[in-house]
PDB file of N, CA and C in Angstrom:
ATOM      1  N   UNK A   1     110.825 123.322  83.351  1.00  0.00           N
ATOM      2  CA  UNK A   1     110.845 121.882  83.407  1.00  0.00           C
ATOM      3  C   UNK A   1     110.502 121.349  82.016  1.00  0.00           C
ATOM      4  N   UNK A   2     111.578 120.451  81.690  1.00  0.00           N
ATOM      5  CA  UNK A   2     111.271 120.142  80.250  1.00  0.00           C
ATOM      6  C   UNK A   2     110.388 118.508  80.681  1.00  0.00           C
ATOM      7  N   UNK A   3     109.486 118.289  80.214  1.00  0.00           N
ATOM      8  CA  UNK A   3     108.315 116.538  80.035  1.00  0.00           C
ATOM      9  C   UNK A   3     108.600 116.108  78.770  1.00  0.00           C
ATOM     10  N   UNK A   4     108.273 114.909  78.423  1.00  0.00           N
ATOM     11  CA  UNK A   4     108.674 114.406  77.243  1.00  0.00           C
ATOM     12  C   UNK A   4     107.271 113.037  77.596  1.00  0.00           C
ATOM     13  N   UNK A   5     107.147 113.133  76.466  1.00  0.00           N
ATOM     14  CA  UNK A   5     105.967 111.603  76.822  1.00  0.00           C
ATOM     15  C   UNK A   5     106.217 110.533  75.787  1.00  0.00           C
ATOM     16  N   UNK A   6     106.408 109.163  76.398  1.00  0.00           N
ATOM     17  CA  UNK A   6     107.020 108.300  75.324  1.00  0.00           C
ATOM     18  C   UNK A   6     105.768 106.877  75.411  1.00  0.00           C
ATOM     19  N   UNK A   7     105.230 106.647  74.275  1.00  0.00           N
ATOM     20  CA  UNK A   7     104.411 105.587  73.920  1.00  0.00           C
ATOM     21  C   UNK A   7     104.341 104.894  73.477  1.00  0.00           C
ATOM     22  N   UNK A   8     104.500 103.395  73.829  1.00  0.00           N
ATOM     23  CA  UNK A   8     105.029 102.288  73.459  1.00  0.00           C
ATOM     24  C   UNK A   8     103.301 101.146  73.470  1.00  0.00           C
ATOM     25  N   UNK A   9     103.379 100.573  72.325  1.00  0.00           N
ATOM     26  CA  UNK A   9     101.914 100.281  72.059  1.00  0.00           C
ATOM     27  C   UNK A   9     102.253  98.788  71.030  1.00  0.00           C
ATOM     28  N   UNK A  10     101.296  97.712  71.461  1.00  0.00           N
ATOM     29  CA  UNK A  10     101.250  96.426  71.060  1.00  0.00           C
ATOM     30  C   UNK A  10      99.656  96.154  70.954  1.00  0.00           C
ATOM     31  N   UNK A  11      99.258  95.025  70.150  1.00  0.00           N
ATOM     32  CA  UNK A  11      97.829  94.863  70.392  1.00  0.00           C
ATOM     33  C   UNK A  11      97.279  94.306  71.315  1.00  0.00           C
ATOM     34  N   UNK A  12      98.082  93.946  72.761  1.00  0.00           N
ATOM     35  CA  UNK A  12      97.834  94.032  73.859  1.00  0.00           C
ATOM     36  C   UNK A  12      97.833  94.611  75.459  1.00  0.00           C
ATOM     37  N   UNK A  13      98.896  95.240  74.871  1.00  0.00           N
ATOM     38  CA  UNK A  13      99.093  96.199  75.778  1.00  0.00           C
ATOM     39  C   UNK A  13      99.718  98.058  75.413  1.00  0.00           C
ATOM     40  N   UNK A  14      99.430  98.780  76.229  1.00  0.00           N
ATOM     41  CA  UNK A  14      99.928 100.222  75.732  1.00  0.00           C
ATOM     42  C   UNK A  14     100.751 101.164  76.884  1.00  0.00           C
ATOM     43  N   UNK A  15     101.869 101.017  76.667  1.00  0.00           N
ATOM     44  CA  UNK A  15     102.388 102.157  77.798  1.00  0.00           C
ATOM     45  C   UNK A  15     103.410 102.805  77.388  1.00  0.00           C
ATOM     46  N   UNK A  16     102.690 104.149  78.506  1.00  0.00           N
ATOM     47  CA  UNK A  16     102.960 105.557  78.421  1.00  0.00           C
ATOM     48  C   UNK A  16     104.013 106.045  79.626  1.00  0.00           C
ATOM     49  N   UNK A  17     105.008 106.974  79.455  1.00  0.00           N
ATOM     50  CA  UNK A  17     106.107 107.054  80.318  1.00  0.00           C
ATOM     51  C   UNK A  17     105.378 108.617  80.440  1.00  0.00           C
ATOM     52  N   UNK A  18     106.159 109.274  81.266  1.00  0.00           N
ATOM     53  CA  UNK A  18     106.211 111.083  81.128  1.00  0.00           C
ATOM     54  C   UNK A  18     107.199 111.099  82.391  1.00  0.00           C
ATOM     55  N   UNK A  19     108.209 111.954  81.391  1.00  0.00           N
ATOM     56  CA  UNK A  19     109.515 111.775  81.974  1.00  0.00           C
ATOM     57  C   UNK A  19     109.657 113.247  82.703  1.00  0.00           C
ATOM     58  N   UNK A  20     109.771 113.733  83.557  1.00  0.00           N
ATOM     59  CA  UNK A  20     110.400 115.423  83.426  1.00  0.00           C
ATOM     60  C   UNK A  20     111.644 115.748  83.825  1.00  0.00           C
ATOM     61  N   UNK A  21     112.167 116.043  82.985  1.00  0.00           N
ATOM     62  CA  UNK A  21     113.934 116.489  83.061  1.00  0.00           C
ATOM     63  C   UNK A  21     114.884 115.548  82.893  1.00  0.00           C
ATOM     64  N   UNK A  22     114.338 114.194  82.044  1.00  0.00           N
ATOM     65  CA  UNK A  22     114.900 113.293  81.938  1.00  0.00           C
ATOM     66  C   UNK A  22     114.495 112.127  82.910  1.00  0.00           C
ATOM     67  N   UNK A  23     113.849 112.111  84.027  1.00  0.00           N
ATOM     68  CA  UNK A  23     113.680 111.250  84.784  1.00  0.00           C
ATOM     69  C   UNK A  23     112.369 110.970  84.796  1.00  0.00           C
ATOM     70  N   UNK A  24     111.745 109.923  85.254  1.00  0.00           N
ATOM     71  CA  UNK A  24     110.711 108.983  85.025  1.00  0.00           C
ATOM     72  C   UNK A  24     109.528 109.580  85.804  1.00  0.00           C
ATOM     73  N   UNK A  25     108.789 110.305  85.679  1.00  0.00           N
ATOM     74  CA  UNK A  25     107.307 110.583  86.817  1.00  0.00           C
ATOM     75  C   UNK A  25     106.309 110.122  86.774  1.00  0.00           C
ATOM     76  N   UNK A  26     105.580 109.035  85.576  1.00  0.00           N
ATOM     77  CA  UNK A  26     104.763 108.950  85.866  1.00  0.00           C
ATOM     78  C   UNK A  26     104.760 107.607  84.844  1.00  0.00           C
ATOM     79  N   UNK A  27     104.025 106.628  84.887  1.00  0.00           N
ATOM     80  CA  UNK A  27     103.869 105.348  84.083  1.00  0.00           C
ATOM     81  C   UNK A  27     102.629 104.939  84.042  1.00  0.00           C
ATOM     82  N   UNK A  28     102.003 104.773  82.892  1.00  0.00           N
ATOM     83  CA  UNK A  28     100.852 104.209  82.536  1.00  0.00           C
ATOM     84  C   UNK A  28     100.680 103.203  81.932  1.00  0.00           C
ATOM     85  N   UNK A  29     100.157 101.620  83.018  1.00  0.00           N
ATOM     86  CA  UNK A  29     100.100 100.576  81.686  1.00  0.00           C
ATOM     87  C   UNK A  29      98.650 100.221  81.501  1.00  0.00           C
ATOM     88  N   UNK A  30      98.339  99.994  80.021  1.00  0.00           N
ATOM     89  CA  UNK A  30      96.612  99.609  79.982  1.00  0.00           C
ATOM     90  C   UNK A  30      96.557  98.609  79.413  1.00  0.00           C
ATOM     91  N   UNK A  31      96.167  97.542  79.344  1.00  0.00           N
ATOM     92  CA  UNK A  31      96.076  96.250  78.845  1.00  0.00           C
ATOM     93  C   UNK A  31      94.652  96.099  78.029  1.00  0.00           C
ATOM     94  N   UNK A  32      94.654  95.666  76.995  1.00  0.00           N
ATOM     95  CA  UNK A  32      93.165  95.525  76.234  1.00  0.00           C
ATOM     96  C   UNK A  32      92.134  94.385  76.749  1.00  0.00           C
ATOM     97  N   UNK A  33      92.785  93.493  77.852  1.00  0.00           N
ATOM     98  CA  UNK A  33      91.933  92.686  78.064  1.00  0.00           C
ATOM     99  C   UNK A  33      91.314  92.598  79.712  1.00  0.00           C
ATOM    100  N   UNK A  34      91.783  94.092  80.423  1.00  0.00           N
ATOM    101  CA  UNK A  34      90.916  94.530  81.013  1.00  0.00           C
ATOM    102  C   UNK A  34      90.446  95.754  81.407  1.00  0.00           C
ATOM    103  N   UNK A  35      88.823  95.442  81.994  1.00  0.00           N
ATOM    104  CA  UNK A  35      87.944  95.950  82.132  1.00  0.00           C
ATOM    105  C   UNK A  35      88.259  97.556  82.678  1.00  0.00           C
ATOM    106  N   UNK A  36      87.693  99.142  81.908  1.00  0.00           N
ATOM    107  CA  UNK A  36      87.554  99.794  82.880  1.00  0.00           C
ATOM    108  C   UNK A  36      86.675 100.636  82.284  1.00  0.00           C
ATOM    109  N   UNK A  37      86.341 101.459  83.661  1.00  0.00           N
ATOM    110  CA  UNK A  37      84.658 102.155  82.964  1.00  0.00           C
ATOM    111  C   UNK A  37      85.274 103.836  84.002  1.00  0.00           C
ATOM    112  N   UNK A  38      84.984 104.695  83.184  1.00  0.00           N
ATOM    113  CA  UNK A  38      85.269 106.175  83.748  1.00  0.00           C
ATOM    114  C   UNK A  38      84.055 106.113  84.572  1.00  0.00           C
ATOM    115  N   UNK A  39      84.384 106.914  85.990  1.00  0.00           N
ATOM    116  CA  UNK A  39      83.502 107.005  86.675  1.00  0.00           C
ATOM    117  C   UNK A  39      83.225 106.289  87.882  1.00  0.00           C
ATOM    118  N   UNK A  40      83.749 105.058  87.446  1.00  0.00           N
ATOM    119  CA  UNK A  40      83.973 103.853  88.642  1.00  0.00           C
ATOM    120  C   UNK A  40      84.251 104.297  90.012  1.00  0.00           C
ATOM    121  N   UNK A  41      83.490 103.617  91.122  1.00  0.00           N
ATOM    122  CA  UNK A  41      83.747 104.090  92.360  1.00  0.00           C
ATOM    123  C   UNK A  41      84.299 102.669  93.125  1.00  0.00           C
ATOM    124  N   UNK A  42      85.659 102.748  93.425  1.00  0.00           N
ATOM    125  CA  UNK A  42      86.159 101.513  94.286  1.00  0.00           C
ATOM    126  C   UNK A  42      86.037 101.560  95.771  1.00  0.00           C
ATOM    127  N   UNK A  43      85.612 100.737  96.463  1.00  0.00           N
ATOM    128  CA  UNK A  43      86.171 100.202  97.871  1.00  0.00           C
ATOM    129  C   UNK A  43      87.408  99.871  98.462  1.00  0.00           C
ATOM    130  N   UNK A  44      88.384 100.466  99.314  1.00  0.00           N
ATOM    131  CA  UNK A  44      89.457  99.941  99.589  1.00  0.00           C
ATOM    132  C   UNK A  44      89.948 100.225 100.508  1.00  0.00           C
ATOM    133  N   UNK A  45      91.720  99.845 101.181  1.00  0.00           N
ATOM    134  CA  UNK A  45      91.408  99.905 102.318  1.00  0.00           C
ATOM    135  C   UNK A  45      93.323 100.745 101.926  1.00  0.00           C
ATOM    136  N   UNK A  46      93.949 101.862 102.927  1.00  0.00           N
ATOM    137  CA  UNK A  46      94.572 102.351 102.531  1.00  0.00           C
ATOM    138  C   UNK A  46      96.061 101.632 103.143  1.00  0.00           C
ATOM    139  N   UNK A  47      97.087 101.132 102.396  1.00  0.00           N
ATOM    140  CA  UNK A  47      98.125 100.521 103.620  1.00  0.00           C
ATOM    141  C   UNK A  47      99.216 100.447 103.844  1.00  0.00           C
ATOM    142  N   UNK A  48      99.413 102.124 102.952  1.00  0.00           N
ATOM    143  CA  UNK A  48     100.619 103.109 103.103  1.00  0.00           C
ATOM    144  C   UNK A  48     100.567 104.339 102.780  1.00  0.00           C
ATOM    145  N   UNK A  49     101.167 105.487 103.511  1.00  0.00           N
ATOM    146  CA  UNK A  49     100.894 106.956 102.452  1.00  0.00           C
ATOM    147  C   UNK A  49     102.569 107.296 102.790  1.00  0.00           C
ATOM    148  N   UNK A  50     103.240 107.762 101.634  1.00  0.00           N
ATOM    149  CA  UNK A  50     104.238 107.823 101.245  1.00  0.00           C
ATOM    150  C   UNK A  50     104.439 109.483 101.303  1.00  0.00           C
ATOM    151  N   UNK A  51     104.400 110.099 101.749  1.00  0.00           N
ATOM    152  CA  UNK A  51     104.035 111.913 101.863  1.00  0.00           C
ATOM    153  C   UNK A  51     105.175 112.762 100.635  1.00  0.00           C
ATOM    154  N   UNK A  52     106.533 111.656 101.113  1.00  0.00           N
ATOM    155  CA  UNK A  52     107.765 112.520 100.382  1.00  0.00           C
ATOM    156  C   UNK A  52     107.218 112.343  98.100  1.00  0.00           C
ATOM    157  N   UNK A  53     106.775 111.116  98.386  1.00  0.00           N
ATOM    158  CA  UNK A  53     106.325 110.853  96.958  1.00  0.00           C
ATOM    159  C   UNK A  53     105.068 110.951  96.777  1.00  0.00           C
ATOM    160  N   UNK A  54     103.984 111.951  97.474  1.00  0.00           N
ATOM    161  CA  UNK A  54     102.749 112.193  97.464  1.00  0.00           C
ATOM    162  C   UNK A  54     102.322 111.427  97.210  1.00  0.00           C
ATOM    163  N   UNK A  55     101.849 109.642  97.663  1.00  0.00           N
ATOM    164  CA  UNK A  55     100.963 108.642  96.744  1.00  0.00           C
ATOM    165  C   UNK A  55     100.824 107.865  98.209  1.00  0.00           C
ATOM    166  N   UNK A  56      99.990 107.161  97.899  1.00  0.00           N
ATOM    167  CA  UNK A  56      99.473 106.219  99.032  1.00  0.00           C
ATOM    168  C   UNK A  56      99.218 104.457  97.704  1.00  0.00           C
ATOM    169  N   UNK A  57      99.627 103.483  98.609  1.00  0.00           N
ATOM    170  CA  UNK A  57      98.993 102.805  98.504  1.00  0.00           C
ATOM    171  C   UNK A  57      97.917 101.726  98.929  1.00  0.00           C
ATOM    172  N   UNK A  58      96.863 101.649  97.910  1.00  0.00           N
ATOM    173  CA  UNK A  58      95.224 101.103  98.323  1.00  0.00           C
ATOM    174  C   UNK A  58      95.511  99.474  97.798  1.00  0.00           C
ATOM    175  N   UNK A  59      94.903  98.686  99.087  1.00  0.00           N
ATOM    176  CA  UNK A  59      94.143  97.529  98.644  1.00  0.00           C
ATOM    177  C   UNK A  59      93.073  97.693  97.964  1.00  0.00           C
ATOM    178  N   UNK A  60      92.809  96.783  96.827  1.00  0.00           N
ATOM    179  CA  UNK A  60      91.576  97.238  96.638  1.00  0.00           C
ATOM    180  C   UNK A  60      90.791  95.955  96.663  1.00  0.00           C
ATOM    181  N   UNK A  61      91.653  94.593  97.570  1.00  0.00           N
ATOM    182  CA  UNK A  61      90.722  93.561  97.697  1.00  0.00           C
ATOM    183  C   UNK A  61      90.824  92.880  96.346  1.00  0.00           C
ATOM    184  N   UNK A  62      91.809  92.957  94.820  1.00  0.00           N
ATOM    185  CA  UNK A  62      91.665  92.011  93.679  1.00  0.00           C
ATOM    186  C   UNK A  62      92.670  91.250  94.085  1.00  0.00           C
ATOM    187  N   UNK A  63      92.514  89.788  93.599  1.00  0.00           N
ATOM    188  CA  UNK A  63      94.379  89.264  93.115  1.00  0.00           C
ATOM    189  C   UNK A  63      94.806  89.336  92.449  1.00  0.00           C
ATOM    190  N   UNK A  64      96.404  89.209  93.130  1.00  0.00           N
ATOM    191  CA  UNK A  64      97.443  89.752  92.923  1.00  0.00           C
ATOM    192  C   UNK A  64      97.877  88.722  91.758  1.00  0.00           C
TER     193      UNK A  64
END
């Protein structure tokens, strides 16, 4: 499996692709003007699990 990681970066925002085999797996966007701390423990409530695309998605109670 060939990955490729592509990083696209502004002084407000930064995102990261990782492609494998040409196609898109994974996307990362981080914004400089918010908050995050490693370690963080969230509350939420779960209100889908997707099995074929291994991911679930969580409320986590912010707005949208």
């Amino acid at each position: 499996m060939k990955q490729t990681i592509i990083i696209n970066a502004d002084s407000y925002e930064t995102r990261i692709a990782i492609l494998e085999d040409g196609e898109l797996a994974e996307l990362l966007v981080e914004r400089a003007d918010q908050r995050r701390h490693v370690g963080d423990i969230y509350k939420g409530r779960v209100n889908a699990v997707l099995p074929g695309m291994q991911s679930a998605f969580v409320d986590l109670g912010l707005p949208k």
